[in-house]
N, C-alpha and C. Protein backbone atom coordinates (compact mmCIF):
# COMPACT_ATOMS: atom_id res chain seq x y z
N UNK A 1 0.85 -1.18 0.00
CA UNK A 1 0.00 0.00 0.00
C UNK A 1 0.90 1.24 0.00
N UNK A 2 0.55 2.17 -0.76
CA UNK A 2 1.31 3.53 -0.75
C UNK A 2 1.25 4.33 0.40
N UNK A 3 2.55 5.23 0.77
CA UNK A 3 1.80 6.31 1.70
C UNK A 3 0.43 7.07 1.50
N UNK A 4 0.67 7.30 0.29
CA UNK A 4 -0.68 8.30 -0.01
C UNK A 4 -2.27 7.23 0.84
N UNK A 5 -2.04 6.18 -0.32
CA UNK A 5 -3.39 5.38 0.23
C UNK A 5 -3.42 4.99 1.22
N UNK A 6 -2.35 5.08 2.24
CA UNK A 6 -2.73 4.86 3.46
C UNK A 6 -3.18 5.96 4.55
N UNK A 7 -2.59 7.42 4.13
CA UNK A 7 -2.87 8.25 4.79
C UNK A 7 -4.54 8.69 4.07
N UNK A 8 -5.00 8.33 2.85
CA UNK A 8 -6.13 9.03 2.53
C UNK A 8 -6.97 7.81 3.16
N UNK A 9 -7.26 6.55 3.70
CA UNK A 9 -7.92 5.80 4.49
C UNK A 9 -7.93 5.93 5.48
N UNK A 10 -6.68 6.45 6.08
CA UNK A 10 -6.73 7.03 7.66
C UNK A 10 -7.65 8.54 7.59
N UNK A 11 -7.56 9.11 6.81
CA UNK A 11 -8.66 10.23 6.80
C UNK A 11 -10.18 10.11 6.77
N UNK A 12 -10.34 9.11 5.50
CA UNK A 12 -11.59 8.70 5.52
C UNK A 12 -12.33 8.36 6.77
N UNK A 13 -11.83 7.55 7.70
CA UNK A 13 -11.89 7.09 9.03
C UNK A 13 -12.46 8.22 9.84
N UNK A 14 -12.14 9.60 9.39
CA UNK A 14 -12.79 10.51 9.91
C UNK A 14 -13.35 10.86 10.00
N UNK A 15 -14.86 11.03 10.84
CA UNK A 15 -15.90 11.90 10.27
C UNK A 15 -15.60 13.35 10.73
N UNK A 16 -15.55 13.80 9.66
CA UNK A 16 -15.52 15.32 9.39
C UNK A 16 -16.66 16.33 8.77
N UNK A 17 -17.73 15.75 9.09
CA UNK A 17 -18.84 16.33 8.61
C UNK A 17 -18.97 17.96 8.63
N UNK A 18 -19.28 19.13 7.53
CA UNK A 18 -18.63 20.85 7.53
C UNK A 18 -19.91 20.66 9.19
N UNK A 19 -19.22 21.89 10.06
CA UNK A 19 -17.54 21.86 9.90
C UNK A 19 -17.04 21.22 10.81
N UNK A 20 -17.90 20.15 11.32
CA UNK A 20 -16.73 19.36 12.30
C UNK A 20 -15.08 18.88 11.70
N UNK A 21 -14.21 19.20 12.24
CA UNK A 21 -12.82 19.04 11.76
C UNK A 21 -12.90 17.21 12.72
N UNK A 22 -11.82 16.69 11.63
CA UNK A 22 -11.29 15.76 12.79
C UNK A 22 -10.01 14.94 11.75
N UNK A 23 -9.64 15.60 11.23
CA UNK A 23 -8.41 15.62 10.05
C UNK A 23 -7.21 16.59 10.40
N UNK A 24 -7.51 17.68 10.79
CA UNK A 24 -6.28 18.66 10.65
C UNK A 24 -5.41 18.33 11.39
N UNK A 25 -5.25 18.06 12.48
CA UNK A 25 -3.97 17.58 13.33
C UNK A 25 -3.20 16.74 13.30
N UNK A 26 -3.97 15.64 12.59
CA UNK A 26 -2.94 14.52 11.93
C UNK A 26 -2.26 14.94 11.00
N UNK A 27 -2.87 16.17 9.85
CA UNK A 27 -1.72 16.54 8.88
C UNK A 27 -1.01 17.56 8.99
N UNK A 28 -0.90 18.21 10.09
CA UNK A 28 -0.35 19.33 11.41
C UNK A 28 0.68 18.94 11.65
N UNK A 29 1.05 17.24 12.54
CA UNK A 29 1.77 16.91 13.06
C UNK A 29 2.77 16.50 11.78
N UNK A 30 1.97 16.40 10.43
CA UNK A 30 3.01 15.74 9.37
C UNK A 30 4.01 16.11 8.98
N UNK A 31 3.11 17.85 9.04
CA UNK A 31 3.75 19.25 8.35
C UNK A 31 4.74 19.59 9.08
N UNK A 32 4.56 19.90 10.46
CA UNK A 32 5.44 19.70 11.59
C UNK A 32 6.63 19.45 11.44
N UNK A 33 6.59 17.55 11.47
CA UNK A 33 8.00 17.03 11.63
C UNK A 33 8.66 17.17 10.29
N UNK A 34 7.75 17.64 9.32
CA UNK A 34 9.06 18.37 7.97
C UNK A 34 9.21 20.37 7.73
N UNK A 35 9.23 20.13 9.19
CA UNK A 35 9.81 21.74 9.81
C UNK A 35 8.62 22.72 9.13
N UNK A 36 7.65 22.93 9.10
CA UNK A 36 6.38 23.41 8.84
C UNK A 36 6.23 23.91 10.24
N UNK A 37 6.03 25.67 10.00
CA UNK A 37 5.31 26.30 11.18
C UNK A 37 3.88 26.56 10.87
N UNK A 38 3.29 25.99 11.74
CA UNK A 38 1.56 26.15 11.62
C UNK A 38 0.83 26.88 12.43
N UNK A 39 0.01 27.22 11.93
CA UNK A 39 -0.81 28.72 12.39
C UNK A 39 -2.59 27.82 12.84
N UNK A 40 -2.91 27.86 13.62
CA UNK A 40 -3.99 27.10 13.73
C UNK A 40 -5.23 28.41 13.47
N UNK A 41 -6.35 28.83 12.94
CA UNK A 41 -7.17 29.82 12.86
C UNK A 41 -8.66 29.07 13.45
N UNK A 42 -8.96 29.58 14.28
CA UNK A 42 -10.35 29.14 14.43
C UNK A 42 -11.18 30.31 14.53
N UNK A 43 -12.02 30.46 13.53
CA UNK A 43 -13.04 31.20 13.04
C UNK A 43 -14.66 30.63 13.43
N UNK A 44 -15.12 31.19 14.35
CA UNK A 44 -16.57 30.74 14.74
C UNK A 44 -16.61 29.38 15.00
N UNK A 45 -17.33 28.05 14.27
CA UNK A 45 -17.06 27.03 14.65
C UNK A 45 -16.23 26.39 13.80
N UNK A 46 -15.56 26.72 13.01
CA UNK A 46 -14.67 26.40 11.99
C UNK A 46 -13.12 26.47 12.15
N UNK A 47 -12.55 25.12 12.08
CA UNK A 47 -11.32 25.45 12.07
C UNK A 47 -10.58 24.86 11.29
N UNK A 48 -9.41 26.27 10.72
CA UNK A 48 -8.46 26.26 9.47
C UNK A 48 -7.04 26.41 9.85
N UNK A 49 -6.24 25.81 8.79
CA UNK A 49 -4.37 26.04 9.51
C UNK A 49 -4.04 26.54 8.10
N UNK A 50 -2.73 27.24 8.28
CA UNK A 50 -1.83 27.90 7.24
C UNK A 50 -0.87 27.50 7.99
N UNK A 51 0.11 26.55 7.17
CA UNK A 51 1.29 25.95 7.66
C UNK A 51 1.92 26.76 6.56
N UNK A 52 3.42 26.64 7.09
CA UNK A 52 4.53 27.27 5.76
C UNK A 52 5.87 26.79 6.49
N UNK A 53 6.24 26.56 5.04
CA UNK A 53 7.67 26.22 5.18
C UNK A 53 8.64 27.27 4.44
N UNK A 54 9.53 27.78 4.93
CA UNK A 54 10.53 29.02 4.22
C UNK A 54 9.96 30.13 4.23
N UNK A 55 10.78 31.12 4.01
CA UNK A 55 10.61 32.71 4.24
C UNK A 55 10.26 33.25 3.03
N UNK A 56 10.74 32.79 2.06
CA UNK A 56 10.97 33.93 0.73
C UNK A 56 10.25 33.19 -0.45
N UNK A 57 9.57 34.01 -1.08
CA UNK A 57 9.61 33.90 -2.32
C UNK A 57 9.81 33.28 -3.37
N UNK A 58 8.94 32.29 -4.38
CA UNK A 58 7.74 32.18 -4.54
C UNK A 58 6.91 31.46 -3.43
N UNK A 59 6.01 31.78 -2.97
CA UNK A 59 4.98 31.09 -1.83
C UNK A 59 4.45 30.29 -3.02
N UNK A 60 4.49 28.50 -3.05
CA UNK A 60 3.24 27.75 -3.80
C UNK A 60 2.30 27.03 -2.48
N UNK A 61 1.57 27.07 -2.68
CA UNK A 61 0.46 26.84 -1.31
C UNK A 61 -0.34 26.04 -2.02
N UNK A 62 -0.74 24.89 -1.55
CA UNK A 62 -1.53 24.01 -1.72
C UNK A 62 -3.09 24.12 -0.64
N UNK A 63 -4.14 24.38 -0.94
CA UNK A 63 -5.23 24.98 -0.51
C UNK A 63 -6.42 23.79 -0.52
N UNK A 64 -6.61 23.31 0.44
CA UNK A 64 -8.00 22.14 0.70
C UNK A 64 -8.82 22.56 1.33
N UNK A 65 -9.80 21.07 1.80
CA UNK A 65 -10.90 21.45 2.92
C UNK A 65 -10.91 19.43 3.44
N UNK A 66 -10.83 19.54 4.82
CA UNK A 66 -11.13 18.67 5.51
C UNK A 66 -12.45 18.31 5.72
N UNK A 67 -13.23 19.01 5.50
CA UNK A 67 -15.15 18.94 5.49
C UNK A 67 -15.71 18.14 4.14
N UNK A 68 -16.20 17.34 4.74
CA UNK A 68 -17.18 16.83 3.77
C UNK A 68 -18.94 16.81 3.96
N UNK A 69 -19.62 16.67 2.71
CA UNK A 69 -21.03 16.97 3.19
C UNK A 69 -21.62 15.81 3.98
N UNK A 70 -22.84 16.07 4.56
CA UNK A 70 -23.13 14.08 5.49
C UNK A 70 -24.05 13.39 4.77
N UNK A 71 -23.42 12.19 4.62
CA UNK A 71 -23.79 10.68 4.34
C UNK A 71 -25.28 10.77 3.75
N UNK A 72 -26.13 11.50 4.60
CA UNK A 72 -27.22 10.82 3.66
C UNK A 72 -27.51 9.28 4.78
N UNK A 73 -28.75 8.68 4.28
CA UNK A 73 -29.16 7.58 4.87
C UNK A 73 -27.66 6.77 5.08
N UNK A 74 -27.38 6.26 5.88
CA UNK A 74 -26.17 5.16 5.80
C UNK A 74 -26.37 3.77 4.86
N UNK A 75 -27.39 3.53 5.63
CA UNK A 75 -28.36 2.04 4.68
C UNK A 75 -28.31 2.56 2.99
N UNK A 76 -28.32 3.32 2.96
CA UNK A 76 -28.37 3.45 1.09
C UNK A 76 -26.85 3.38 0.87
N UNK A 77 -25.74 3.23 1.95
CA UNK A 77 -24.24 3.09 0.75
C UNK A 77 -23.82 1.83 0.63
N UNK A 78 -23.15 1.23 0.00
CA UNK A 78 -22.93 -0.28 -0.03
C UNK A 78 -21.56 -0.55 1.03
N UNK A 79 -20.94 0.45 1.73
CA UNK A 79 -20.46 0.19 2.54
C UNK A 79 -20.46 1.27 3.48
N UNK A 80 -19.95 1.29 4.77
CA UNK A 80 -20.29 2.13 5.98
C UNK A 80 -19.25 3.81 4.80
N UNK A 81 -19.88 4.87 5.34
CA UNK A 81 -19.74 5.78 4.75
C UNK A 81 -17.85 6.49 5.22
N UNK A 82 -17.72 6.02 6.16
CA UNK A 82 -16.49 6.17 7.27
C UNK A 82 -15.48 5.27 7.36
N UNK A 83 -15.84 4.23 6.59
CA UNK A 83 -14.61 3.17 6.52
C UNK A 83 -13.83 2.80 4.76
N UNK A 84 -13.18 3.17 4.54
CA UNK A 84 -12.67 2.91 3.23
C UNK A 84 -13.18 1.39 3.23
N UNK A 85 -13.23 1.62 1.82
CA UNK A 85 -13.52 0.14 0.86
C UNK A 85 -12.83 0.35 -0.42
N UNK A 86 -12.35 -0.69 -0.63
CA UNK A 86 -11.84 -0.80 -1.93
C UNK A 86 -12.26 -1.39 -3.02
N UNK A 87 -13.02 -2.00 -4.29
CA UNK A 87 -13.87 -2.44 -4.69
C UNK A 87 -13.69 -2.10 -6.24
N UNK A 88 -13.31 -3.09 -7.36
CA UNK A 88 -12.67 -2.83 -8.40
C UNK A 88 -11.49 -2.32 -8.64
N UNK A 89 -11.04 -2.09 -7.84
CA UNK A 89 -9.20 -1.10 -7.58
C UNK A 89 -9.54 0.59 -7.96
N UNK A 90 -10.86 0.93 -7.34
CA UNK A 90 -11.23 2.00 -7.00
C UNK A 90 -11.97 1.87 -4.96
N UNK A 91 -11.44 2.87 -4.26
CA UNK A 91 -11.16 3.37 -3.21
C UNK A 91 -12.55 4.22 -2.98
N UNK A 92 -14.01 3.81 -1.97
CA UNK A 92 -14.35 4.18 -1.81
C UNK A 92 -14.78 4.79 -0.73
N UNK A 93 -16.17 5.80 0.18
CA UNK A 93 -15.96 6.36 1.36
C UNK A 93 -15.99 7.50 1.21
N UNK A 94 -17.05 8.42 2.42
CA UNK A 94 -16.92 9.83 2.62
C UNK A 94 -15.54 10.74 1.94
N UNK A 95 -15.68 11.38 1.30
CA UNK A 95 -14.30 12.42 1.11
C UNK A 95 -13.32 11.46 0.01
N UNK A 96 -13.57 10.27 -0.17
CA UNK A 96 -12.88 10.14 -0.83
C UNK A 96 -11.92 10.85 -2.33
N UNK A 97 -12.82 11.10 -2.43
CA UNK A 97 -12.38 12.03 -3.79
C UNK A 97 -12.50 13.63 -3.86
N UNK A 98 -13.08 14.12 -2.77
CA UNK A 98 -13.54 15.13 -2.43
C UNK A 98 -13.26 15.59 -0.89
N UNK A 99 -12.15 15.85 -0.53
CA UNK A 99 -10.90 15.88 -0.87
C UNK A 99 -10.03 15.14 -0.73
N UNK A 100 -10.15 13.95 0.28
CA UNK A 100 -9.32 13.46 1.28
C UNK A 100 -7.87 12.76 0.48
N UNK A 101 -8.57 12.70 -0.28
CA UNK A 101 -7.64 11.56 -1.33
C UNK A 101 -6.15 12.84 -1.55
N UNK A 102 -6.83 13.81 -1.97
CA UNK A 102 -5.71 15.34 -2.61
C UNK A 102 -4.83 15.50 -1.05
N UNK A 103 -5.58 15.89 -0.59
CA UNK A 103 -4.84 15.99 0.89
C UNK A 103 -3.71 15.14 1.47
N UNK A 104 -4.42 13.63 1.24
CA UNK A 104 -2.58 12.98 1.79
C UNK A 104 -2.13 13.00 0.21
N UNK A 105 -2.53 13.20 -0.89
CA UNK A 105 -1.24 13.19 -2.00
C UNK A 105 -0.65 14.38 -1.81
N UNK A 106 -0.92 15.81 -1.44
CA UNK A 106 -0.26 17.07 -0.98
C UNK A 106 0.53 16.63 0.14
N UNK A 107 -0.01 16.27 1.19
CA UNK A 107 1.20 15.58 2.00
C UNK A 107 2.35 14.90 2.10
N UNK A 108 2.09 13.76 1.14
CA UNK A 108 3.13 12.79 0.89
C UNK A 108 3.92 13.41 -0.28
N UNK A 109 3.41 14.38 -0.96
CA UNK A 109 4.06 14.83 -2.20
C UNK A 109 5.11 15.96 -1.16
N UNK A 110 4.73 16.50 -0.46
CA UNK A 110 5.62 17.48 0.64
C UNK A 110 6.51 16.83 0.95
N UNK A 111 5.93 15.75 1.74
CA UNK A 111 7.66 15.22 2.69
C UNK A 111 8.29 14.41 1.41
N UNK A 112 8.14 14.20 0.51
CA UNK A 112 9.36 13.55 -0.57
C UNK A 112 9.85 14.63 -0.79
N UNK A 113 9.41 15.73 -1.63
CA UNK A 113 10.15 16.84 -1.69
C UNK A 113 10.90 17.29 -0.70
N UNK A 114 10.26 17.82 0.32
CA UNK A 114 11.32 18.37 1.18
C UNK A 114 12.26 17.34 1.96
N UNK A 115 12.10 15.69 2.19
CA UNK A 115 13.31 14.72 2.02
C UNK A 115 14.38 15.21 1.03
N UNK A 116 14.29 15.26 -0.24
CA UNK A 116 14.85 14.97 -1.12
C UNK A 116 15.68 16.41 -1.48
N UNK A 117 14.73 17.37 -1.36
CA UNK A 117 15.18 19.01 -0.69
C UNK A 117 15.16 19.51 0.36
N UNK A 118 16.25 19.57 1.21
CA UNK A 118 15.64 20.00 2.40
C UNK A 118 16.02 21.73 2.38
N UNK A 119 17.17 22.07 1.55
CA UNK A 119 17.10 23.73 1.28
C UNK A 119 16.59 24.31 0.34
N UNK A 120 15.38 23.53 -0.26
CA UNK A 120 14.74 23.77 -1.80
C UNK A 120 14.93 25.92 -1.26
N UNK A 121 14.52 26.48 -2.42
CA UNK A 121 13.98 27.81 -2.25
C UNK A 121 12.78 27.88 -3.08
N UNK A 122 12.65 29.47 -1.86
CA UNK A 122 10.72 29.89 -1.84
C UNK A 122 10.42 28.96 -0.64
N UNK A 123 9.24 28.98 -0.70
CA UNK A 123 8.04 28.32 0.68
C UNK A 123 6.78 27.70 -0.13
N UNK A 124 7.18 26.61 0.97
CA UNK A 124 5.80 25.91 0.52
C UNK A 124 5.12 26.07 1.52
N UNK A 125 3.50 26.21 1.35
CA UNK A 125 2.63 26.30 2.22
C UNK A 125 1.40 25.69 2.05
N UNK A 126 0.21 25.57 3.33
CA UNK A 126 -0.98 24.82 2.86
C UNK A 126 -1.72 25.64 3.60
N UNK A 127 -3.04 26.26 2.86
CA UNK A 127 -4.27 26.46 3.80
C UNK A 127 -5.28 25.35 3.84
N UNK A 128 -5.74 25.34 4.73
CA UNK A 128 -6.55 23.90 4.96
C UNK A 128 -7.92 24.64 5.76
N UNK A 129 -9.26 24.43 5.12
CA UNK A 129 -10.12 24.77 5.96
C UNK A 129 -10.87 23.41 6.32
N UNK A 130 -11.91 23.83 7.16
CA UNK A 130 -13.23 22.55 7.50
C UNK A 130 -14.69 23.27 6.91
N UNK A 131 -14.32 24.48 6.45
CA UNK A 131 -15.57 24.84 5.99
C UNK A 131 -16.14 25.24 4.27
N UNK A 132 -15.58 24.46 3.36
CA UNK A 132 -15.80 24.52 2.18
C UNK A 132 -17.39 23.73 2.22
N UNK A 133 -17.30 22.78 2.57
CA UNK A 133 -18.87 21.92 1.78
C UNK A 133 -19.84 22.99 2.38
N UNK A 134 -19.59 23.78 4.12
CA UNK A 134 -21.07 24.46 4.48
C UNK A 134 -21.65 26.09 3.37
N UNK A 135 -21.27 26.69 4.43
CA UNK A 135 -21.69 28.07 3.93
C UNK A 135 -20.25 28.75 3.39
N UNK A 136 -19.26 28.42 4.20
CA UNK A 136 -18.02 28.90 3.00
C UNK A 136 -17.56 30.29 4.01
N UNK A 137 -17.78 30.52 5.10
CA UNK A 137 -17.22 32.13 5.18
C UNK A 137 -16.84 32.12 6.04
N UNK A 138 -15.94 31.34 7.31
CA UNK A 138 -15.19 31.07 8.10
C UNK A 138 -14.20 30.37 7.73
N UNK A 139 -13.71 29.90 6.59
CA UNK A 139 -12.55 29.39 6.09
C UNK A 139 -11.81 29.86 5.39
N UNK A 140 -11.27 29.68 3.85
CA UNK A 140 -10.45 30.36 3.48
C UNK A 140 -10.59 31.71 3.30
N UNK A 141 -11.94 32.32 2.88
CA UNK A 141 -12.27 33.96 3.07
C UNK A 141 -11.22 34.26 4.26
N UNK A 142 -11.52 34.09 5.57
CA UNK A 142 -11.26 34.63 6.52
C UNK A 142 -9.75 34.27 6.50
N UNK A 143 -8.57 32.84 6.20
CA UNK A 143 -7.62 33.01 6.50
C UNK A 143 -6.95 33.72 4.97
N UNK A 144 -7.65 33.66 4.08
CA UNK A 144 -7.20 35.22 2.85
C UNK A 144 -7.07 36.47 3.38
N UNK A 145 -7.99 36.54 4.59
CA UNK A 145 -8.09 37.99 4.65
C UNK A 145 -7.03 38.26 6.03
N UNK A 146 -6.55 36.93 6.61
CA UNK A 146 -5.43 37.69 7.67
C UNK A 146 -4.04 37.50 7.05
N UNK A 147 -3.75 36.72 6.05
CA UNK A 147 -2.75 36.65 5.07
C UNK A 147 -2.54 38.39 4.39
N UNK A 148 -3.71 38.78 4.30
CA UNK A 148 -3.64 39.72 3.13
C UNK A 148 -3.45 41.14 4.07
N UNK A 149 -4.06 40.90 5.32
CA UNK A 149 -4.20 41.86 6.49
C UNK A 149 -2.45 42.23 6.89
N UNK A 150 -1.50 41.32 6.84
CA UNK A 150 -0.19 41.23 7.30
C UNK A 150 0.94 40.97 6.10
N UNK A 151 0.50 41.37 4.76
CA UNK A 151 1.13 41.25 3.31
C UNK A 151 1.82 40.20 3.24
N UNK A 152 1.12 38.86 3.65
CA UNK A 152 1.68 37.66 3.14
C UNK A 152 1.12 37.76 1.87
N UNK A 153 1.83 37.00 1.28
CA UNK A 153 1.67 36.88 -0.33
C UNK A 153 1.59 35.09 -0.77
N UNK A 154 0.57 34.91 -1.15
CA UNK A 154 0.90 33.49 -2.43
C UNK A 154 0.60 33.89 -4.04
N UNK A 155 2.14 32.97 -4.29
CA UNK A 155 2.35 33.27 -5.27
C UNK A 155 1.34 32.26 -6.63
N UNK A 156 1.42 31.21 -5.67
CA UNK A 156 1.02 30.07 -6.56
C UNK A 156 -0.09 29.48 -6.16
N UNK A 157 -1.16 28.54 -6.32
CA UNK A 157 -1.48 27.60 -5.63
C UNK A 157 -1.97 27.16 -6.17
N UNK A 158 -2.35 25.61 -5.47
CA UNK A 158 -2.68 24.57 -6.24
C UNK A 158 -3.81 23.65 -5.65
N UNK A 159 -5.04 23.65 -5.65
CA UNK A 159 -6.08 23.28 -5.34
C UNK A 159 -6.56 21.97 -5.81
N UNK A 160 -6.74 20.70 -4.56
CA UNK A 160 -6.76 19.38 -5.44
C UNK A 160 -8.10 19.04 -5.29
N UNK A 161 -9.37 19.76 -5.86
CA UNK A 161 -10.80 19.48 -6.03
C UNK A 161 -11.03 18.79 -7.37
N UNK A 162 -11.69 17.86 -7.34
CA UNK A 162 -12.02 16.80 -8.23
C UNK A 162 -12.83 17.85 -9.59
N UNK A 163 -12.31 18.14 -10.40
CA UNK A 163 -13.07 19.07 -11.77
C UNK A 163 -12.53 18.54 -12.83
N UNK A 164 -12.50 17.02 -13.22
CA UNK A 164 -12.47 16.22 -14.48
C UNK A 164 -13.56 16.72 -14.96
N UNK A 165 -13.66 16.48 -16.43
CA UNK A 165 -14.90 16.79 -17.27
C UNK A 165 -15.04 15.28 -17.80
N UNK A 166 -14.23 14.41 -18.36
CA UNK A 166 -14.50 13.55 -19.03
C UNK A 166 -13.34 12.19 -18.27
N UNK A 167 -12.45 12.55 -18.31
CA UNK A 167 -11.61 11.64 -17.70
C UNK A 167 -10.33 12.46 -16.56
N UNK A 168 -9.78 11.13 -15.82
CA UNK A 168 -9.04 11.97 -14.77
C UNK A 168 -7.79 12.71 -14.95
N UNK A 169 -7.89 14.18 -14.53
CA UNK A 169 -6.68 15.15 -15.36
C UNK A 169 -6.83 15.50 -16.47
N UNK A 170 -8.18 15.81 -16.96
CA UNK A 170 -8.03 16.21 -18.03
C UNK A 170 -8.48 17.55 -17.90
N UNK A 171 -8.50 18.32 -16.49
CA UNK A 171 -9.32 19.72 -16.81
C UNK A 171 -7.81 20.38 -15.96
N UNK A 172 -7.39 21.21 -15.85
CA UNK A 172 -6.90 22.44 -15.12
C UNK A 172 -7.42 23.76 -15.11
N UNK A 173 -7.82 24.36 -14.13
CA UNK A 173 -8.27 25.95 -14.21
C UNK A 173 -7.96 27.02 -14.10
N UNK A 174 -7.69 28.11 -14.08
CA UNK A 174 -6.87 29.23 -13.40
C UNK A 174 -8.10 29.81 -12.71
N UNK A 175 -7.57 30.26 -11.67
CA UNK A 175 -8.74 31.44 -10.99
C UNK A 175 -7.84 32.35 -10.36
């Protein structure tokens, strides 16, 4: 089993229903031990982190959400909504694809890099909210606006929300 697929099953495991969090600290502690200073933000009942690694220039920030919407009847999924299943050599379960899956590949894609670089230059960073699936305005709004309040800057970022049109990777967007 890969890191990735093991850390995106350990997520799944989570219920994180918007905006109960119950994801961020496990990928806190990840960011952490690959020298990541993290900013924890809790906005009303919502809570978001901006981790960063390095001082300077270009900031690429990788931007999620730990929230997913709820289940729905349980009895209507063919397996418990909270426990990964695997089933054709597709990976199913709450968040799976939306986000949880992006989240440990941003993770595991971090600590190889910064293994493999540990004086890369620029900063990498992640905002992470719990409130994308609800109403949306205690999460990244609000940690944009204390970023922007104290002239942090991102330069880049890279958002891993599922927006195939026809097959997987075939769309990219700018916004």
């Amino acid at each position: 089993m890969t890191a990735t697929l093991q850390l995106t099953q350990e997520l799944i495991r989570l219920d994180s229903i918007t905006p109960r969090d119950a994801c961020q600290e496990r990928l806190i502690a990840r960011l952490e031990a690959c020298g990541f200073t993290v900013e924890r933000m809790r906005h009303g009942d919502v809570d978001n982190f901006w981790a960063r690694r390095g001082t300077t220039a270009p900031v690429v920030c990788f931007a999620g959400h730990t929230d997913v919407v709820p289940t729905g009847p349980a009895e209507q999924w063919d397996s418990p909504p909270f426990e990964p299943t695997i089933r054709n050599g597709l990976l199913y379960g709450r968040g799976a694809a939306d986000m949880k899956a992006s989240l440990a590949a941003f993770i595991t894609a971090i600590e190889n890099y910064v293994s493999a670089n540990p004086e890369h230059d620029g900063s990498i960073a992640l905002l992470i909210t719990s409130d994308e699936e609800g109403v949306a305005t205690d999460g990244t709004v609000r940690v944009v606006d204390t970023l922007e309040a104290r002239d942090e800057r991102i330069d880049y970022c890279i958002v891993g929300e599922p927006t195939s049109e026809t097959t997987l990777g075939d769309t990219i967007k700018n916004g």
